[in-house]
Protein backbone atom coordinates (compact mmCIF):
# COMPACT_ATOMS: atom_id res chain seq x y z
CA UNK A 1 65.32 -122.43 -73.77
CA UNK A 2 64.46 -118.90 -73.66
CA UNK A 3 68.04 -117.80 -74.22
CA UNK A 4 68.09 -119.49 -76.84
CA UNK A 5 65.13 -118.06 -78.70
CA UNK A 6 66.45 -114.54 -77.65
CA UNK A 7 69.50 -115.51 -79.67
CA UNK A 8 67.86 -116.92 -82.37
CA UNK A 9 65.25 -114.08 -82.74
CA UNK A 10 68.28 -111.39 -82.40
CA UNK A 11 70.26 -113.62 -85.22
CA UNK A 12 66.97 -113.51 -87.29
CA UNK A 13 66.72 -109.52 -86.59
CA UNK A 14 70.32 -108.89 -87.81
CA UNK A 15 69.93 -110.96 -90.97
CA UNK A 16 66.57 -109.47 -92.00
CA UNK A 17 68.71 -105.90 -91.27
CA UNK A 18 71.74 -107.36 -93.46
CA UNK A 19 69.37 -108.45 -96.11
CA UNK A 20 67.55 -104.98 -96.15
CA UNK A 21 71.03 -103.13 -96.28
CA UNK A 22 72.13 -104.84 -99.12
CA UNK A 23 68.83 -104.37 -101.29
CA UNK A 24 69.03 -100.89 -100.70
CA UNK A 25 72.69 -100.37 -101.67
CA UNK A 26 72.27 -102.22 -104.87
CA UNK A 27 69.21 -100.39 -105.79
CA UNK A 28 70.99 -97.20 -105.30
CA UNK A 29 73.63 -98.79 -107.37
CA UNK A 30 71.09 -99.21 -110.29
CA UNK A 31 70.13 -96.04 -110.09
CA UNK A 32 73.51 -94.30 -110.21
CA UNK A 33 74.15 -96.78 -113.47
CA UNK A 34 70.94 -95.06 -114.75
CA UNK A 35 71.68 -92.15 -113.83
CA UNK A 36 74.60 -92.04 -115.72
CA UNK A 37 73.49 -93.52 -118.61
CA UNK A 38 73.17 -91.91 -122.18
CA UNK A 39 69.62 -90.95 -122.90
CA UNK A 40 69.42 -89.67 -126.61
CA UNK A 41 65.96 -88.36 -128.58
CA UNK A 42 66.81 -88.16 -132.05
CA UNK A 43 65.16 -85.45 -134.51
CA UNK A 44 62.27 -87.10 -136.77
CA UNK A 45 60.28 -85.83 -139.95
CA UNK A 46 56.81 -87.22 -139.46
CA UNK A 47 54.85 -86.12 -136.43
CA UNK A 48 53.70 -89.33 -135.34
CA UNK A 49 57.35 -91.04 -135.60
CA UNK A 50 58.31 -88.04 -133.57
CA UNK A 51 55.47 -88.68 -130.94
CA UNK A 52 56.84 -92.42 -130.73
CA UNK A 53 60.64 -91.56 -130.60
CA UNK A 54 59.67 -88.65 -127.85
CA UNK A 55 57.58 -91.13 -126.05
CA UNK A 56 59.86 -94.58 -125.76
CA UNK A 57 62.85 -92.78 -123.81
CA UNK A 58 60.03 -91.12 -121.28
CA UNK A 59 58.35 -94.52 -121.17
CA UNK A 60 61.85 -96.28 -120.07
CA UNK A 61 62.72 -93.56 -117.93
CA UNK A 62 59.03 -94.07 -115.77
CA UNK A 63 59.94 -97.83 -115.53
CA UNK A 64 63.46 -97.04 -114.62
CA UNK A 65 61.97 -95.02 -111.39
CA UNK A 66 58.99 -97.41 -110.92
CA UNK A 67 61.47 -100.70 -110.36
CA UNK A 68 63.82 -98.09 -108.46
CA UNK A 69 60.59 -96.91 -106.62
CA UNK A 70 59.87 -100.32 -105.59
CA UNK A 71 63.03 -101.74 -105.01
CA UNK A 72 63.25 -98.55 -102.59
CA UNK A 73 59.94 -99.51 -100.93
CA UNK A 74 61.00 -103.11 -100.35
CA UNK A 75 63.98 -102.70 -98.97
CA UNK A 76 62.78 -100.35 -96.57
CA UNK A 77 60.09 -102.58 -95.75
CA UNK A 78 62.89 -105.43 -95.04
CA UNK A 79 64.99 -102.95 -92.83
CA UNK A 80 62.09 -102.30 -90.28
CA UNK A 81 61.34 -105.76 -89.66
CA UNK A 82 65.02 -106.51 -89.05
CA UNK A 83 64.84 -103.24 -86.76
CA UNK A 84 61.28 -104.58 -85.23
CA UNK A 85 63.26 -108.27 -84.38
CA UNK A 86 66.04 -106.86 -83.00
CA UNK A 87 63.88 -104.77 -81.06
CA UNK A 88 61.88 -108.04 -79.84
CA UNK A 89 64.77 -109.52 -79.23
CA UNK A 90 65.80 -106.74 -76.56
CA UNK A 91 62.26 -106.64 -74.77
CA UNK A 92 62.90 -110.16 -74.42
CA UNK A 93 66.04 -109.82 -72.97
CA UNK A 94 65.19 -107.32 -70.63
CA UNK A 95 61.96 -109.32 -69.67
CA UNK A 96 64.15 -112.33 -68.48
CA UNK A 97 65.86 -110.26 -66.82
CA UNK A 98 63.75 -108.68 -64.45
CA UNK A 99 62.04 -112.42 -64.15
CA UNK A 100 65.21 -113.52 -63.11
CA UNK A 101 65.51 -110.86 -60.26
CA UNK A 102 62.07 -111.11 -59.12
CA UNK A 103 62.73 -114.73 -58.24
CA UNK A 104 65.89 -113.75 -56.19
């Protein structure tokens, strides 16, 4: 019984990790595709259409690095409770262990 909720809690741990991994490959992904991406600011005549078209690329670039911020934040989030499990999963192993050679 316990062995098998050491295995299960490990399994759990390494999938949370995997999961983690992958969300923070792919948003480094996204950013490198933004990265490279053509931003252009064309010349206008009138102040306030200047003001707009000087404002909309700096608006989409502060989303671009909010959702990159966050996708950041989450996946880091994910990869240290995958690290926490697996490191649950360990204490447990090492606390049947030394039941196991107590009662010896």
């Amino acid at each position: 019984m316990v062995k098998l909720r050491k295995k299960v809690s490990e399994s759990s741990g390494v999938t949370i990790l995997l999961v983690g991994i992958v969300l923070l490959l792919i948003t480094f992904v996204v950013a490198c595709i933004h990265l490279y991406g053509d931003i252009s600011v064309l010349p206008v005549l009138s102040l306030t259409a200047s003001f707009g078209e000087g404002l909309s690329p700096l608006i989409e670039a502060a989303i671009r690095v909010l959702y990159l911020g966050l996708m950041g934040w989450i996946a880091s989030i994910v990869i240290a409770k995958g690290v926490t499990a697996l490191l649950r999963a360990k204490l447990l192993d090492k606390k049947i262990a030394s039941k196991s050679h107590k009662s010896r």
